[in-house]
Protein backbone atom coordinates (compact mmCIF):
# COMPACT_ATOMS: atom_id res chain seq x y z
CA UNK A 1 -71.08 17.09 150.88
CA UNK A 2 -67.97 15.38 149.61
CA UNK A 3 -68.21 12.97 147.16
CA UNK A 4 -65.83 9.95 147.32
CA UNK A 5 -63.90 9.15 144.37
CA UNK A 6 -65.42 6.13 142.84
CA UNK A 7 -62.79 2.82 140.92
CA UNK A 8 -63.64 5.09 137.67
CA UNK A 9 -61.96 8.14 138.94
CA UNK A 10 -59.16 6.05 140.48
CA UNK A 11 -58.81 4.34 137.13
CA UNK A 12 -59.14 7.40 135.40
CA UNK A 13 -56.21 9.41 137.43
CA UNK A 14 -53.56 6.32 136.79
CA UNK A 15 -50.44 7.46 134.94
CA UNK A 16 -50.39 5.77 131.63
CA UNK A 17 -47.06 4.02 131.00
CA UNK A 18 -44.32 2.42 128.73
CA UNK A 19 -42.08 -0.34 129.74
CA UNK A 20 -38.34 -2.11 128.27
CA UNK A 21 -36.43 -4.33 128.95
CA UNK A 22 -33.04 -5.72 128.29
CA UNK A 23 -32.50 -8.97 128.44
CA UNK A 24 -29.66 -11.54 129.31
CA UNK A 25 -29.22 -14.70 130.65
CA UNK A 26 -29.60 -14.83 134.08
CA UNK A 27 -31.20 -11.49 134.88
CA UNK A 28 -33.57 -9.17 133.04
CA UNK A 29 -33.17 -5.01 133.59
CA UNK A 30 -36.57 -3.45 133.31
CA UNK A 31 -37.28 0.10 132.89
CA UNK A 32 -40.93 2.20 132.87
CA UNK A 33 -41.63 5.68 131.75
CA UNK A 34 -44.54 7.80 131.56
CA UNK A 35 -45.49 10.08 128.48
CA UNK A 36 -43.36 12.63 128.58
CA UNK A 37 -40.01 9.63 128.75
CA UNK A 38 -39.78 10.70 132.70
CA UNK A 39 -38.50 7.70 134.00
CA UNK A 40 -41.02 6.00 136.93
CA UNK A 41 -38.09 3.40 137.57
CA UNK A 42 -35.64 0.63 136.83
CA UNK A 43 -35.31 -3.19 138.53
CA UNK A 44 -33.32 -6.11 137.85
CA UNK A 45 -35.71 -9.36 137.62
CA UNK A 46 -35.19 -13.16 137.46
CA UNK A 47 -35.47 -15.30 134.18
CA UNK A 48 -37.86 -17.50 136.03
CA UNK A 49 -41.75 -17.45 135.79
CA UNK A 50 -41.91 -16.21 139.09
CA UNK A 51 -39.47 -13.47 138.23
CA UNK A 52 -41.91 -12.77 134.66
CA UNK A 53 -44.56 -12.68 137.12
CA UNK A 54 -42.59 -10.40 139.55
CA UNK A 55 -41.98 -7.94 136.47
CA UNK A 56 -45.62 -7.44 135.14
CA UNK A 57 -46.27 -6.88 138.89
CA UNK A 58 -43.58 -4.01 139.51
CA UNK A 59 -44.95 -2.44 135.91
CA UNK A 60 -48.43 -2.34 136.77
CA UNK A 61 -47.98 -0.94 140.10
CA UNK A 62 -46.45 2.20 138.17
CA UNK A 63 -50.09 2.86 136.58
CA UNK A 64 -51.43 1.65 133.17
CA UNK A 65 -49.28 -0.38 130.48
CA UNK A 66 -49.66 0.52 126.83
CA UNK A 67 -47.68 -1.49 125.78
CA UNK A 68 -43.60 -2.92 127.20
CA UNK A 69 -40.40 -2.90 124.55
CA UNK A 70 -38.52 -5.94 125.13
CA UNK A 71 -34.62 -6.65 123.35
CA UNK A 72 -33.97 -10.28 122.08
CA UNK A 73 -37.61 -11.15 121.87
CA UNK A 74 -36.12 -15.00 119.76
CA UNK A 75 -32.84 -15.29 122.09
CA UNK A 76 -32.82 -14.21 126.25
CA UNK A 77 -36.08 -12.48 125.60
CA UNK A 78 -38.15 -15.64 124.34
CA UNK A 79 -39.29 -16.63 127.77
CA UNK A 80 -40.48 -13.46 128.55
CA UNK A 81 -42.19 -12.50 125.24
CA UNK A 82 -44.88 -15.59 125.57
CA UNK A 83 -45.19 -14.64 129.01
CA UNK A 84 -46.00 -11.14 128.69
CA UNK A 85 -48.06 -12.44 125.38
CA UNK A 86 -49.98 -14.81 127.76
CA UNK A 87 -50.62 -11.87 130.20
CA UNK A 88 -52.02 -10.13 127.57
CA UNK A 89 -49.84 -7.23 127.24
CA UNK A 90 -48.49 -5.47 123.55
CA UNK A 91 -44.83 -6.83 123.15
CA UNK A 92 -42.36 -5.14 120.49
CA UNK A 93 -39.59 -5.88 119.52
CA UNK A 94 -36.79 -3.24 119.67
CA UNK A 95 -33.61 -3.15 118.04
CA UNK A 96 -30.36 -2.45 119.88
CA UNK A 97 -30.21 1.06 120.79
CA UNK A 98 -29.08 3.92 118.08
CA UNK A 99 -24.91 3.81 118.20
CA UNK A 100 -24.85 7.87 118.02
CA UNK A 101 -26.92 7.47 121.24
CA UNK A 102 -24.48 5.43 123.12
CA UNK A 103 -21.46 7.53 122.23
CA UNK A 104 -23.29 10.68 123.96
CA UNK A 105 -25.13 8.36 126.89
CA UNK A 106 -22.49 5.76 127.21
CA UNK A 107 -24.34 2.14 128.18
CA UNK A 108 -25.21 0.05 131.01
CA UNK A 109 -28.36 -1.98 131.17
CA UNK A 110 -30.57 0.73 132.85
CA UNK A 111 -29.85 2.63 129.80
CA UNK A 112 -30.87 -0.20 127.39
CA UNK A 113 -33.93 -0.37 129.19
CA UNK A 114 -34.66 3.14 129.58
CA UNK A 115 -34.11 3.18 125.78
CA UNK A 116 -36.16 0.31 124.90
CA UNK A 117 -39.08 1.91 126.65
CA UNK A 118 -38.69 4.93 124.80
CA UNK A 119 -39.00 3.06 121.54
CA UNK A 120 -41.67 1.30 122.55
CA UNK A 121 -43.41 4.95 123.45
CA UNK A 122 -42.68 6.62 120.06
CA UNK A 123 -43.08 3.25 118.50
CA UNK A 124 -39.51 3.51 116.70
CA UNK A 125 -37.29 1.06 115.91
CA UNK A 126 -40.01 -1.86 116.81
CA UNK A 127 -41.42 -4.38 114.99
CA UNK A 128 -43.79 -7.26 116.32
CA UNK A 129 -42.30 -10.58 117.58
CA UNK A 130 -42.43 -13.83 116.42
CA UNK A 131 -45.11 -15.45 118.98
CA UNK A 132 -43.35 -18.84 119.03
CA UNK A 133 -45.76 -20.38 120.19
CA UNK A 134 -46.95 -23.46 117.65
CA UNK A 135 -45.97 -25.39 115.26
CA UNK A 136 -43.47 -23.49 113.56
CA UNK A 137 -41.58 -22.81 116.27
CA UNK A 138 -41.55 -26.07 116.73
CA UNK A 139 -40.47 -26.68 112.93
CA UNK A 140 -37.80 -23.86 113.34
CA UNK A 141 -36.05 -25.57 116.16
CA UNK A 142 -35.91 -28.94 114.08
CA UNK A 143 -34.80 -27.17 111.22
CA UNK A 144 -31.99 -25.70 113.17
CA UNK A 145 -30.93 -28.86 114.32
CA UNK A 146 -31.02 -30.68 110.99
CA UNK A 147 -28.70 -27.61 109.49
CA UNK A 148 -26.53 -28.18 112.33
CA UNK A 149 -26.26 -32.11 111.75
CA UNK A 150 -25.65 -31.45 108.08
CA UNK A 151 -22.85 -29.24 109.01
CA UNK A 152 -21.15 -31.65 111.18
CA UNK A 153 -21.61 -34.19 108.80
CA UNK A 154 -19.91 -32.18 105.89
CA UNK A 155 -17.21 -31.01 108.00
CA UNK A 156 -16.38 -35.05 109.19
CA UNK A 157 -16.60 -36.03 105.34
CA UNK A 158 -13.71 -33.34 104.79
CA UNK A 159 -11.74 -34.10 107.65
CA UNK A 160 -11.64 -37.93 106.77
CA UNK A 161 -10.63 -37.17 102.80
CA UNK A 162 -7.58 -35.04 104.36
CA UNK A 163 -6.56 -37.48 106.71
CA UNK A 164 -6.85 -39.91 103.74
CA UNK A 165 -4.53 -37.93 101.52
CA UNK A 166 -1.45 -37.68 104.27
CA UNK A 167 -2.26 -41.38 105.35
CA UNK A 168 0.49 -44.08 104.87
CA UNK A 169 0.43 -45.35 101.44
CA UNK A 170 -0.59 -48.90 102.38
CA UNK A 171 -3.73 -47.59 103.71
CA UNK A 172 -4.26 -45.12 100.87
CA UNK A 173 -3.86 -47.74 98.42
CA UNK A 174 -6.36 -49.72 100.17
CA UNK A 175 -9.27 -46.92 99.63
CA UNK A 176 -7.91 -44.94 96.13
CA UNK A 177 -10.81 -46.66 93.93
CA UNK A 178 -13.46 -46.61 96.44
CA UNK A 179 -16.74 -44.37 95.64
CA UNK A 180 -18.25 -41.52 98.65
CA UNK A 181 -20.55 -44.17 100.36
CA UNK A 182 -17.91 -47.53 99.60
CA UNK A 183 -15.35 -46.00 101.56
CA UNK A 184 -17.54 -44.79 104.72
CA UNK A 185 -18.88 -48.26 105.14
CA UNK A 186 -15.67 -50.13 104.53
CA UNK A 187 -14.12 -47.76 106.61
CA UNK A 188 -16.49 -48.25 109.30
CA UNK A 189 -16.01 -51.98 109.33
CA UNK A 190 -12.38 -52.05 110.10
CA UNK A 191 -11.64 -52.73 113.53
CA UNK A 192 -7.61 -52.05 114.61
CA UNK A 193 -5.80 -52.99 116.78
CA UNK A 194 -5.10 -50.35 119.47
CA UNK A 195 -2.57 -52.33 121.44
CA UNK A 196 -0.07 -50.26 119.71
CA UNK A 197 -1.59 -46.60 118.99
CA UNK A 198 1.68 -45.07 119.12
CA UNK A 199 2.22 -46.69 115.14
CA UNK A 200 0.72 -44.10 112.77
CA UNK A 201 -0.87 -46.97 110.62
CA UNK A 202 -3.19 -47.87 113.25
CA UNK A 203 -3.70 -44.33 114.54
CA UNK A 204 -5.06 -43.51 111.34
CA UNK A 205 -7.04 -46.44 111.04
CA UNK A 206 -8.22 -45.74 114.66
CA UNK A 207 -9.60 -41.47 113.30
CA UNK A 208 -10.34 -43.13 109.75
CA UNK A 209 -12.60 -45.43 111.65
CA UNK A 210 -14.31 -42.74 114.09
CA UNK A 211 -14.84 -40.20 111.44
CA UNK A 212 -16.61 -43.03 109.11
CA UNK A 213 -19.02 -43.84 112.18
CA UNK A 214 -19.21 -40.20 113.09
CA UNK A 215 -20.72 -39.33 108.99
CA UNK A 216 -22.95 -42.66 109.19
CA UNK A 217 -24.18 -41.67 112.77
CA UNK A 218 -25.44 -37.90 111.37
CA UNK A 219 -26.71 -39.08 108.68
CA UNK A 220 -29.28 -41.32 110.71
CA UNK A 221 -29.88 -38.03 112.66
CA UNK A 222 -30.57 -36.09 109.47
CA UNK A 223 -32.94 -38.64 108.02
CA UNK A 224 -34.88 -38.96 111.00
CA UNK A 225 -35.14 -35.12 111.85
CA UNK A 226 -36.62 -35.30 108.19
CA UNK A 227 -39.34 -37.47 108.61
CA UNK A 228 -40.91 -35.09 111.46
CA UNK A 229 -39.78 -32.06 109.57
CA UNK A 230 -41.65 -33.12 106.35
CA UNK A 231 -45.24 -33.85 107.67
CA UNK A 232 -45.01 -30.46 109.39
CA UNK A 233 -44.61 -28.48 106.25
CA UNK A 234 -47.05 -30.45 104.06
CA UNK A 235 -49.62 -30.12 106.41
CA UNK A 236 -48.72 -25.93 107.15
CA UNK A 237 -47.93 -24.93 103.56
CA UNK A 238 -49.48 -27.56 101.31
CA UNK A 239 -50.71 -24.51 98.38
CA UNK A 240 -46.58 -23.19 98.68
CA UNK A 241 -45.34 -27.17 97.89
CA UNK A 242 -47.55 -27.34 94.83
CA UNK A 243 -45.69 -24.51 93.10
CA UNK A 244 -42.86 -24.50 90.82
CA UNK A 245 -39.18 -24.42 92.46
CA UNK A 246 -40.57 -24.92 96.05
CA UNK A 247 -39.59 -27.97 98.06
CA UNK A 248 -39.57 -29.17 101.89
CA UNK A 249 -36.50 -26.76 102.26
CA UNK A 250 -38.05 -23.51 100.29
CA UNK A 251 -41.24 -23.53 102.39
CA UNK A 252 -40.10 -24.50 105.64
CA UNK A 253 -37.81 -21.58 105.71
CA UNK A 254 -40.67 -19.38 104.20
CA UNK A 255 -42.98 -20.64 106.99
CA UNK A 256 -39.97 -19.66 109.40
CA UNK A 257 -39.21 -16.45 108.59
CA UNK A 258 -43.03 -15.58 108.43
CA UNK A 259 -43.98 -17.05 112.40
CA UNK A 260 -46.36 -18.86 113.71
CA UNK A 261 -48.08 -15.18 113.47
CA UNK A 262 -48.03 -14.08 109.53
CA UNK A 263 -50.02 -11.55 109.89
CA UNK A 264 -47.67 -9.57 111.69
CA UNK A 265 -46.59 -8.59 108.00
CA UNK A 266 -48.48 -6.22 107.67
CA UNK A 267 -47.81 -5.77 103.51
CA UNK A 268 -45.96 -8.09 100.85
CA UNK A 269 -43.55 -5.29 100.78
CA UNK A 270 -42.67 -5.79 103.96
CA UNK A 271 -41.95 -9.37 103.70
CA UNK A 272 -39.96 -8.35 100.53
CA UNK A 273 -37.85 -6.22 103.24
CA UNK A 274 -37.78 -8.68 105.52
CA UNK A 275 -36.32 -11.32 102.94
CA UNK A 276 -33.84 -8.64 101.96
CA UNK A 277 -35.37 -8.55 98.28
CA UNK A 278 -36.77 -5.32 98.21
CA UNK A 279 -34.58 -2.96 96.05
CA UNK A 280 -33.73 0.17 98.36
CA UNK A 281 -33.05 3.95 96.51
CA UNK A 282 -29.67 5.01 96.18
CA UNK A 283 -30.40 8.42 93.81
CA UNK A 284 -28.31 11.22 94.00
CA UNK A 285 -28.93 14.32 92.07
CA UNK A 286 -29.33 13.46 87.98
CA UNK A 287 -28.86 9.96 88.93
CA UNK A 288 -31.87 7.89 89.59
CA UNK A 289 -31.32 4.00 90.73
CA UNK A 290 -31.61 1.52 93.60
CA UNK A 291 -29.05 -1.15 94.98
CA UNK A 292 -29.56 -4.22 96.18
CA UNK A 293 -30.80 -4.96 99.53
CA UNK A 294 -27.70 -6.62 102.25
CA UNK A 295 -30.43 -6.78 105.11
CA UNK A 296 -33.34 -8.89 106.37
CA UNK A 297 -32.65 -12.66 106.64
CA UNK A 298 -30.76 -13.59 104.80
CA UNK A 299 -31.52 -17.68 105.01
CA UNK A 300 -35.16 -16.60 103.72
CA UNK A 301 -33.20 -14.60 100.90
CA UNK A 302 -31.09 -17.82 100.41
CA UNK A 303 -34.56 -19.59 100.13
CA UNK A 304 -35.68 -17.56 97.77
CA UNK A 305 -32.92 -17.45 95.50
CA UNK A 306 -32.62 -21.85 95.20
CA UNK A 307 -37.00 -20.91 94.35
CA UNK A 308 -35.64 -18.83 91.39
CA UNK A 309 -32.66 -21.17 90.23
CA UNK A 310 -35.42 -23.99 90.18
CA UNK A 311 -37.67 -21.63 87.95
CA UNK A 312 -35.34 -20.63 85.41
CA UNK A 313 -34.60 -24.53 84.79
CA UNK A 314 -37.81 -25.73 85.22
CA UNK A 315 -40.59 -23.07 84.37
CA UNK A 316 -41.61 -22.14 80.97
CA UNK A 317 -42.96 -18.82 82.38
CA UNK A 318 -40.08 -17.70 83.99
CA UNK A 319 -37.72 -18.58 81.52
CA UNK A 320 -39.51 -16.10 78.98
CA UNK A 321 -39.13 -13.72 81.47
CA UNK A 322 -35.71 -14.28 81.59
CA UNK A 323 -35.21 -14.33 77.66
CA UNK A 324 -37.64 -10.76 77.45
CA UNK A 325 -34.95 -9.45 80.10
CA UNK A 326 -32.41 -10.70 78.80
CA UNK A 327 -32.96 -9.10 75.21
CA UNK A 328 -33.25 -5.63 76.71
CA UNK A 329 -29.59 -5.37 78.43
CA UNK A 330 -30.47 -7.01 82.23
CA UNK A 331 -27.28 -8.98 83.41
CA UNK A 332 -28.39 -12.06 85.04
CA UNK A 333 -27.79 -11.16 88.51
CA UNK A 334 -30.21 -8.40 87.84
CA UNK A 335 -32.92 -10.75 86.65
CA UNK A 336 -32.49 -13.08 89.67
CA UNK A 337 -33.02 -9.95 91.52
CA UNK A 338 -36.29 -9.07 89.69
CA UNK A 339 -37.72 -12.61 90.03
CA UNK A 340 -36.71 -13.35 93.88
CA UNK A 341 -39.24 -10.07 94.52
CA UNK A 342 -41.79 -11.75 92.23
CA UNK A 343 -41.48 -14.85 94.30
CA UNK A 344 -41.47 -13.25 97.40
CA UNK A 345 -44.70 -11.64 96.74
CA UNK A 346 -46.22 -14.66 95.62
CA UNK A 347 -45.47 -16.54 98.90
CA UNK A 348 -46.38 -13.68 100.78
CA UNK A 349 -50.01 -14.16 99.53
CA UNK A 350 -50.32 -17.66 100.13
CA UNK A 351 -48.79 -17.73 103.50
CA UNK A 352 -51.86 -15.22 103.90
CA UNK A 353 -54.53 -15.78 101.64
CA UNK A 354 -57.20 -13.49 103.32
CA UNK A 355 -54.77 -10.39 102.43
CA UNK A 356 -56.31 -8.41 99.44
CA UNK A 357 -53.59 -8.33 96.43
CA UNK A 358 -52.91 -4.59 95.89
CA UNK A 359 -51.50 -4.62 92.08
CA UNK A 360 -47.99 -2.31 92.10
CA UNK A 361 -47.95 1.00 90.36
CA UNK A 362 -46.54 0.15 86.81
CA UNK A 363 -47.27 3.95 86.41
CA UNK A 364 -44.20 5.00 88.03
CA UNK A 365 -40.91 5.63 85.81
CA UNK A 366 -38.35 2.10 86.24
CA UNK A 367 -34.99 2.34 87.14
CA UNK A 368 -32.45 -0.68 86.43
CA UNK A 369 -31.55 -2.03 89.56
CA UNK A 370 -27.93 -2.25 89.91
């Protein structure tokens, strides 16, 4: 007698799969492939829920997802990510495809796809995404804003002292002794008279005026983008605050950079990489010595460098570090160096306290970082 194939069988015969995806604005190019890279299909999909929804679908239908290799997982890709995430499924994140690749394959988004889904198979080129979805994301976004406003602010401060220097000498005289925050207030009171713009004097009183109100207006914006950025970091990194040479600015990038999912690091080394302070090799035959790392973000490395500054002014500790370094023939850039890795392990650890601290190998010969 025959025996019908039971939801085990079926389950067991499904082709396991790998997905990618590139992803853009208005449309996202999804591409699966089985094992051995044959590729199952491509689609073109929606940047809608319904068209997230519509892409999990197609996937599935193709037999069982491992796990799905998405581009741009904190730009187009976002929106996706936490809904894949929600589903349930293994996101990575893969970087843009290999450039020796494209000049043999040429590229179109199948392609991008197909090669996404590859990476995701051999697990190359991948890394796992920010989740962005609490309250750091929610701190990054405010943080961006605030850098933005700070900008604009900076840039109207300049603007107004060069329109001040080629003004008419009647209204330069009028503002030559005033100090930063004298002359944006008085300069904000004035109100011309724009019957006549076509006079220079009262054109430039009419831009001296705007770009006064413009600087007063962001700085409103700035100090009230502070008071919700501030209770967000105290209450997230409260052990990072109470150390030396970290502030609101240090550990809100720190927390940034890290995710609302730390322990996707999986070793302080590799938050050292992803700072860009880990030293990388660059030996060559009898010559043995590393260079300094131009990668990894480079506003955490920014971060980590005002940390040391702080230190070497503030911290007894560090400044006998810096005097012991100093004495054997380390430049100071070199020291910096040195002490932005020491930092960056330290946060690591308390950005994940239940990691075990693995002490380095001081075995190992040391080469002067150059």
């Amino acid at each position: 007698m025959t025996r019908m194939p039971t939801s085990t069988d079926r389950s067991q015969d499904r082709t396991v799969v790998f997905a990618g995806v590139d992803t853009h604005k208005e449309l996202h190019v999804a591409a699966v492939i089985d094992t051995t890279e044959t590729v199952l299909g491509t689609k073109s999909f929606a940047t809608t829920r319904s068209g997230y929804r519509a892409l999990v679908a197609w996937v599935a239908g193709h037999g069982d997802l491992v796990r799905i290799g998405v581009e741009g997982t904190g730009s187009y890709g976002a929106g996706l990510t936490r809904s894949l995430a929600k589903a349930g499924i293994t996101v990575l994140e893969v970087d843009r495809p290999d450039r020796s690749d494209r000049r043999r394959k040429g590229k179109d988004d199948d392609l991008d796809a197909i090669s996404a889904a590859r990476a995701a198979l051999h697990n190359h080129r991948t890394t796992i995404p920010k989740s962005k979805d609490g309250a750091v994301e929610a701190l990054r976004i405010l943080r961006v804003t605030r850098a933005h406003a700070v900008r604009e602010r900076r840039s109207a401060l300049q603007l107004l002292r060069m329109s001040i220097i080629s003004s008419p000498d009647e209204l330069r005289e009028q503002v030559r002794s005033l100090t930063r925050m004298q002359l944006i207030r008085t300069l904000a009171a004035w109100r011309p008279d724009v019957s006549n713009a076509t006079d220079p004097v009262t054109a430039y009183r009419v831009s001296l005026k705007t770009l006064a109100r413009r600087y007063l207006e962001l700085t409103d914006e700035i100090v009230g983008l502070d008071e919700l950025i501030n209770p967000i970091v105290e209450a997230l990194a409260p052990t990072l605050l109470e150390r030396t040479g970290i502030g609101i600015e240090v550990a809100g990038q720190m927390l940034v950079t890290a995710g609302d999912n730390p322990e996707r690091m999986k070793s302080e080394a590799a938050f050292a990489m992803l700072c860009g302070v880990a030293p990388l090799p660059a030996s060559s035959g009898m010559t043995q010595r590393h260079r300094l790392n131009r990668g990894g973000d480079r506003q955490a490395n920014r971060a980590l460098h005002l940390a040391v500054i702080s230190r070497i002014r503030l911290d007894p500790t560090t400044q006998a570090y810096v005097a012991k370094k100093t004495a054997e023939g380390h430049s100071k850039m070199e020291i910096i160096r040195c002490l932005k890795r020491y930092v960056a392990r330290e946060i690591y650890f308390l950005l994940n306290p239940g990691r075990q601290h693995i002490r380095p190998n001081t075995h190992r010969q040391r080469h002067i970082t150059t």
